[in-house]
PDB file of N, CA and C in Angstrom:
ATOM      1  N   UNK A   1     -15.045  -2.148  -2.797  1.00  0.00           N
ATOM      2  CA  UNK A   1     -14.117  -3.188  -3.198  1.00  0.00           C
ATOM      3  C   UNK A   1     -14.567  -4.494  -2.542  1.00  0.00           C
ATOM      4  N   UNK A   2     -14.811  -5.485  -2.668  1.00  0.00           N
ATOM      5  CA  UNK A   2     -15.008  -6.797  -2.575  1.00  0.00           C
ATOM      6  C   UNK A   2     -13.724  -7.622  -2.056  1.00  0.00           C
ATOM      7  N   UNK A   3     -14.218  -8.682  -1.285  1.00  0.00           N
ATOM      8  CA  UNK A   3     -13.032  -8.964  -0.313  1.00  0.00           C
ATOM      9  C   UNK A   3     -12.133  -9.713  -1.833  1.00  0.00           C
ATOM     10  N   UNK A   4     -13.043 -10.121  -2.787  1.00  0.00           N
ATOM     11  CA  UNK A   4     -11.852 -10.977  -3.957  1.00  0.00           C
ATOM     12  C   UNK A   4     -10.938  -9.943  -4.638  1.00  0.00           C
ATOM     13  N   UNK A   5     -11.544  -8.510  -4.736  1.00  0.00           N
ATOM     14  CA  UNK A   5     -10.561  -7.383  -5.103  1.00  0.00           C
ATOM     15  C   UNK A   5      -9.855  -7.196  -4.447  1.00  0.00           C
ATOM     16  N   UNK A   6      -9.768  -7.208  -3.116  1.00  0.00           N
ATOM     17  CA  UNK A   6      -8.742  -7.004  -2.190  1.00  0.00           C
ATOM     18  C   UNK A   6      -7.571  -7.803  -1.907  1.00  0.00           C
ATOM     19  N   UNK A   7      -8.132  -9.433  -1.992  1.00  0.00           N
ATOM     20  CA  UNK A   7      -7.028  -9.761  -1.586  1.00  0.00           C
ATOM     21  C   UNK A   7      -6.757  -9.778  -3.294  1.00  0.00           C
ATOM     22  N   UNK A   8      -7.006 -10.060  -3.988  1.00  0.00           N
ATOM     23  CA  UNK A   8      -5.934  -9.632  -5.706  1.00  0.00           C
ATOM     24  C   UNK A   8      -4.907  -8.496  -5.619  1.00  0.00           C
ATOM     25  N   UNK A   9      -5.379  -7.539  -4.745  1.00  0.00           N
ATOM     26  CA  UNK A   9      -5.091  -6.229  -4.456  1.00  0.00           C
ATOM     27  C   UNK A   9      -3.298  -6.305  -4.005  1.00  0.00           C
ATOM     28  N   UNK A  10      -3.880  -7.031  -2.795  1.00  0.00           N
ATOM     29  CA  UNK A  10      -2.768  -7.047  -1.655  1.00  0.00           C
ATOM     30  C   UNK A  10      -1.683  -8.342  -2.309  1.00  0.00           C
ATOM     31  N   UNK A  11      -2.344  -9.216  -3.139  1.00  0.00           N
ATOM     32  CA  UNK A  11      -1.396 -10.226  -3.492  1.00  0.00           C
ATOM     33  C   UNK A  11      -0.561  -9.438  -4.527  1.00  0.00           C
ATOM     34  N   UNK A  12      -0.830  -7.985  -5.662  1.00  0.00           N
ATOM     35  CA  UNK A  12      -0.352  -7.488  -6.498  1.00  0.00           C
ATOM     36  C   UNK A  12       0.937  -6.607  -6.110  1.00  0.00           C
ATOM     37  N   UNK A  13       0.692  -5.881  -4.753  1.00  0.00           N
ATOM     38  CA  UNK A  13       1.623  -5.202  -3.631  1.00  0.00           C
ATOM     39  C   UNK A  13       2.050  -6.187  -3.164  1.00  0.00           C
ATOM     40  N   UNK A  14       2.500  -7.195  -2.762  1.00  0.00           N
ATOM     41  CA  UNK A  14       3.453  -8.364  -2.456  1.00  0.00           C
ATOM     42  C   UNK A  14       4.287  -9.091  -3.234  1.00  0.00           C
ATOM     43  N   UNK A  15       4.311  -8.764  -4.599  1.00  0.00           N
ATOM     44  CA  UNK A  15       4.793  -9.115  -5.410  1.00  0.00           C
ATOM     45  C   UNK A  15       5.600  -7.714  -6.517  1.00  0.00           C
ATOM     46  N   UNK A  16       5.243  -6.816  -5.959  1.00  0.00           N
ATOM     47  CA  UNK A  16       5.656  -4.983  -6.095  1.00  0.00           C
ATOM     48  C   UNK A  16       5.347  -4.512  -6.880  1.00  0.00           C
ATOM     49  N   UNK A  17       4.248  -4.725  -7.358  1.00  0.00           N
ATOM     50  CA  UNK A  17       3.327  -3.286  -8.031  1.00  0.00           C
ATOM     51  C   UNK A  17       3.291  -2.001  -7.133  1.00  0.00           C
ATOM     52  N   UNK A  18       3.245  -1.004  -8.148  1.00  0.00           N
ATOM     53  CA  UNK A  18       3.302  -0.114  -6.760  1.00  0.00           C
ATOM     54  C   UNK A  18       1.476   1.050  -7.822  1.00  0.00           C
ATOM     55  N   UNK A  19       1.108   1.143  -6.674  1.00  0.00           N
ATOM     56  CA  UNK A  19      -0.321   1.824  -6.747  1.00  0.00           C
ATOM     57  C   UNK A  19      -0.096   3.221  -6.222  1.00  0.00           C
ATOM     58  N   UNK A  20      -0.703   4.241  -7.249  1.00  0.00           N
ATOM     59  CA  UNK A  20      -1.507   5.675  -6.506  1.00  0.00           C
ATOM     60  C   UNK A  20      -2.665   5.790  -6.391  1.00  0.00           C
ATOM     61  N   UNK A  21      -2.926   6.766  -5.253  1.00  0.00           N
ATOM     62  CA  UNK A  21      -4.489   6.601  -5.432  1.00  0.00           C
ATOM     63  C   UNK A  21      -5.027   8.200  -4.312  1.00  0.00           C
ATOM     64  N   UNK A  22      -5.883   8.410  -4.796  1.00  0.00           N
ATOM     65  CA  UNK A  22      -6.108   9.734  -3.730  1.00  0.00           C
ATOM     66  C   UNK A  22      -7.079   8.987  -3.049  1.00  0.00           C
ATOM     67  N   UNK A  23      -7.245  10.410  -2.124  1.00  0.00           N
ATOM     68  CA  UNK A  23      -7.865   9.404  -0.404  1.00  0.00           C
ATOM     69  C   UNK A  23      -8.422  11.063   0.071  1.00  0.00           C
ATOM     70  N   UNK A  24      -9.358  11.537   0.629  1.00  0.00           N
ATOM     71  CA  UNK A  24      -9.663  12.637   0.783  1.00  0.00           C
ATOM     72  C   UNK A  24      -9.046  14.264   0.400  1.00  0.00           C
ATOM     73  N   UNK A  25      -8.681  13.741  -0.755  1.00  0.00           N
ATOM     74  CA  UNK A  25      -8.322  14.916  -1.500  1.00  0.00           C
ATOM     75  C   UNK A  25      -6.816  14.753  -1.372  1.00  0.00           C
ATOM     76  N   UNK A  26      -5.976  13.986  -0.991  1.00  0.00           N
ATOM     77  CA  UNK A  26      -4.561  13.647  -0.477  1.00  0.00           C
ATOM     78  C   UNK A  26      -4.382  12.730  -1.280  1.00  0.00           C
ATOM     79  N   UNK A  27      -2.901  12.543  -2.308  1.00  0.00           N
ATOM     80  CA  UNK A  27      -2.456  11.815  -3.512  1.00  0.00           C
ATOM     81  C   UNK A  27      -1.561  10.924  -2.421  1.00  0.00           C
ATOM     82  N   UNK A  28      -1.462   9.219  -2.272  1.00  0.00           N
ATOM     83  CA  UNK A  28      -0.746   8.252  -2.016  1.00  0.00           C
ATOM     84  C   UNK A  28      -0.133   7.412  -2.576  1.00  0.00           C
ATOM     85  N   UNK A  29       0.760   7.128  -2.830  1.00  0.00           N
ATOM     86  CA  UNK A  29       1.812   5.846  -2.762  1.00  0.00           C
ATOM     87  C   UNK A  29       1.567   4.587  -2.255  1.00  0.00           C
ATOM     88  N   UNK A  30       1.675   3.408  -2.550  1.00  0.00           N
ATOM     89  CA  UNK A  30       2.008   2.100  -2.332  1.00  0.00           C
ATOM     90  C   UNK A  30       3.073   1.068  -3.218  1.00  0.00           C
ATOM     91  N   UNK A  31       4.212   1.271  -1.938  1.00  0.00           N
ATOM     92  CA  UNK A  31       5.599   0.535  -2.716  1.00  0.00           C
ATOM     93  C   UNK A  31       6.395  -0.257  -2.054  1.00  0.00           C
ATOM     94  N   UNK A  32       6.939  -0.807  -2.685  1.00  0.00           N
ATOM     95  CA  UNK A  32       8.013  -2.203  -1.915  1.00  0.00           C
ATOM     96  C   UNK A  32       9.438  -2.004  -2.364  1.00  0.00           C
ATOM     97  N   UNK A  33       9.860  -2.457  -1.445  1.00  0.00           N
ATOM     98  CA  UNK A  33      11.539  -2.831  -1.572  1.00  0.00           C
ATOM     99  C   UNK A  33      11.678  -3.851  -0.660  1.00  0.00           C
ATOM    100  N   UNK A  34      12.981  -4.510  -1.311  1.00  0.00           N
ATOM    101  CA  UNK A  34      13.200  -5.575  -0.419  1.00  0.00           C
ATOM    102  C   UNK A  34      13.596  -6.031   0.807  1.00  0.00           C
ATOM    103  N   UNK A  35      12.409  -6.382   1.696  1.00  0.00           N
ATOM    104  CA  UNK A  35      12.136  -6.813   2.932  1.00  0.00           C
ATOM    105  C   UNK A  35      10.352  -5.424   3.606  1.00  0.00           C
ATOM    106  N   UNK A  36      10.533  -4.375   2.916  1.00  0.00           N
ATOM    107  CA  UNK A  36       9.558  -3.109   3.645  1.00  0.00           C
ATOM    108  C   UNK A  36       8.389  -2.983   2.385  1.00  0.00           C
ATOM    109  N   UNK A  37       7.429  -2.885   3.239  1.00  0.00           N
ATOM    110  CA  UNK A  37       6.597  -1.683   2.227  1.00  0.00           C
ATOM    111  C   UNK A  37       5.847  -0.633   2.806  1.00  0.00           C
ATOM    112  N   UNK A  38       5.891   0.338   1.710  1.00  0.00           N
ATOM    113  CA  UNK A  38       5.559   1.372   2.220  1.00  0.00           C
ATOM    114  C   UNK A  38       3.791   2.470   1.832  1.00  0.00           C
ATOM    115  N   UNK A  39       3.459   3.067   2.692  1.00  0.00           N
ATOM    116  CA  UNK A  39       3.040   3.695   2.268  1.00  0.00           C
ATOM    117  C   UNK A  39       2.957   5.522   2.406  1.00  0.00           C
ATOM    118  N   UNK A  40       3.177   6.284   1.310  1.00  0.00           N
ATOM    119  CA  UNK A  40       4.021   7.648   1.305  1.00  0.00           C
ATOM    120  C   UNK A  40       2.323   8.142   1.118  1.00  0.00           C
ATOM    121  N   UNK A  41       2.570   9.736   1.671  1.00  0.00           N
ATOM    122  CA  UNK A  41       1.489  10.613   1.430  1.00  0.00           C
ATOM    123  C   UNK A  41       2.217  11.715   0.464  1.00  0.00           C
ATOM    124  N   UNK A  42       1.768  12.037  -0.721  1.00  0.00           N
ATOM    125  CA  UNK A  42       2.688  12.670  -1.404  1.00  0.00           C
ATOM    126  C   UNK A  42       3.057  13.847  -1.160  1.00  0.00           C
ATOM    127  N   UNK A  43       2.151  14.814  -0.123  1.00  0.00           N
ATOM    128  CA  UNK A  43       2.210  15.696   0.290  1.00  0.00           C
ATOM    129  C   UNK A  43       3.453  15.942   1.596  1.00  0.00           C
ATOM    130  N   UNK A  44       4.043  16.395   1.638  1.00  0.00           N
ATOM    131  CA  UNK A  44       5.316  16.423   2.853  1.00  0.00           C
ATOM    132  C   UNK A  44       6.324  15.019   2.507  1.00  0.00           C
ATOM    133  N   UNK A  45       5.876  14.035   1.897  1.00  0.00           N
ATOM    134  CA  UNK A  45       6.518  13.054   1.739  1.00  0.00           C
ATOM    135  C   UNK A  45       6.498  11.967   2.864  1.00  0.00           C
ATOM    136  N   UNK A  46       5.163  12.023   3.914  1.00  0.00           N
ATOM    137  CA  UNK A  46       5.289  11.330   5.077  1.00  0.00           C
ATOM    138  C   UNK A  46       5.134  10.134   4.688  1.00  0.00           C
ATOM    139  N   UNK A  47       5.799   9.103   5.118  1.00  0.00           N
ATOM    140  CA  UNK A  47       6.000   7.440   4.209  1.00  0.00           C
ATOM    141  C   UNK A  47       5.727   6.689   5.530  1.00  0.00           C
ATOM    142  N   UNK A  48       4.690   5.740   5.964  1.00  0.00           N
ATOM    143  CA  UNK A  48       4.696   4.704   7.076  1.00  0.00           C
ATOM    144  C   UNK A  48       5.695   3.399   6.405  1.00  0.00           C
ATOM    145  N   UNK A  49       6.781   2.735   7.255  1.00  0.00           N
ATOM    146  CA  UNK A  49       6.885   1.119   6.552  1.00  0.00           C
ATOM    147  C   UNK A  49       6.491   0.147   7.081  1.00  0.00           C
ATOM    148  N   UNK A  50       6.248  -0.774   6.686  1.00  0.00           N
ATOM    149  CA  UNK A  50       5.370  -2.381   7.148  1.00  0.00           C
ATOM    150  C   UNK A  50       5.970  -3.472   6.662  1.00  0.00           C
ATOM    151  N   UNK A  51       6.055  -4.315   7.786  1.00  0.00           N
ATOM    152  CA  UNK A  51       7.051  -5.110   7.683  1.00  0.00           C
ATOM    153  C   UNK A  51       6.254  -6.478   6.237  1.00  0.00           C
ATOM    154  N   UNK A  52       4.737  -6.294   5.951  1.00  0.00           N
ATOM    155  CA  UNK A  52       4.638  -7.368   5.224  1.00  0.00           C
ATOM    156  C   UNK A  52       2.994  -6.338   4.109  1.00  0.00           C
ATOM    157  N   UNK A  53       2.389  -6.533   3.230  1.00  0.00           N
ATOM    158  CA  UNK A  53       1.862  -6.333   2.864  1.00  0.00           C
ATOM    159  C   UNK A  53      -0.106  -6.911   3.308  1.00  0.00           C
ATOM    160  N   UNK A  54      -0.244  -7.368   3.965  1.00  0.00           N
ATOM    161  CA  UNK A  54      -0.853  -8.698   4.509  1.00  0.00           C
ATOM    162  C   UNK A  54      -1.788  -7.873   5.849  1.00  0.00           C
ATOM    163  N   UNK A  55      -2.683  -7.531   5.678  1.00  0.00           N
ATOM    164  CA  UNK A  55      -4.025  -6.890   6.749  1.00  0.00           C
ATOM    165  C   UNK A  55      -4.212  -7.799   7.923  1.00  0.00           C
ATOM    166  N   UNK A  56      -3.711  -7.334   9.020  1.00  0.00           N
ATOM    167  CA  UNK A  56      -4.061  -7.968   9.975  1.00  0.00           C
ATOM    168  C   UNK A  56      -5.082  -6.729  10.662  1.00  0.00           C
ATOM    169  N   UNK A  57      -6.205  -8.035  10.971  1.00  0.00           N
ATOM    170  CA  UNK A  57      -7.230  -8.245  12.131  1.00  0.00           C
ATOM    171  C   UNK A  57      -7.711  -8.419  13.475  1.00  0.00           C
ATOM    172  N   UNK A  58      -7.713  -7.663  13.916  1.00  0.00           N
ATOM    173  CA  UNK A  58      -7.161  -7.784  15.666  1.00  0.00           C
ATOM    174  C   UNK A  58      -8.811  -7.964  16.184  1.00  0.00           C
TER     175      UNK A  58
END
């Protein structure tokens, strides 16, 4: 993915598209509600929330 796909990406989840996508054989979630977003592992239903959509760099 290319940093211009990404941030299109992240600007599309900030505005609440919500994306699936598998990840080592594990089906995910990416979703919003208002003020959180989340991301769910579909398996057990384990969901992290984040307060903004927006990759920080440490």
């Amino acid at each position: 993915m290319t940093l211009k796909e990404f941030m299109e990406f992240q600007e599309d989840i900030a505005i609440g598209e919500e994306y699936s996508f598998t990840y080592q054989k594990e089906e995910y979630w990416i979703s919003q509600n208002p003020g959180a977003y989340y991301l769910t592992r579909v398996r057990g239903s384990y969901t992290q929330e984040f307060e903004t959509s927006e990759l920080r760099v440490r």
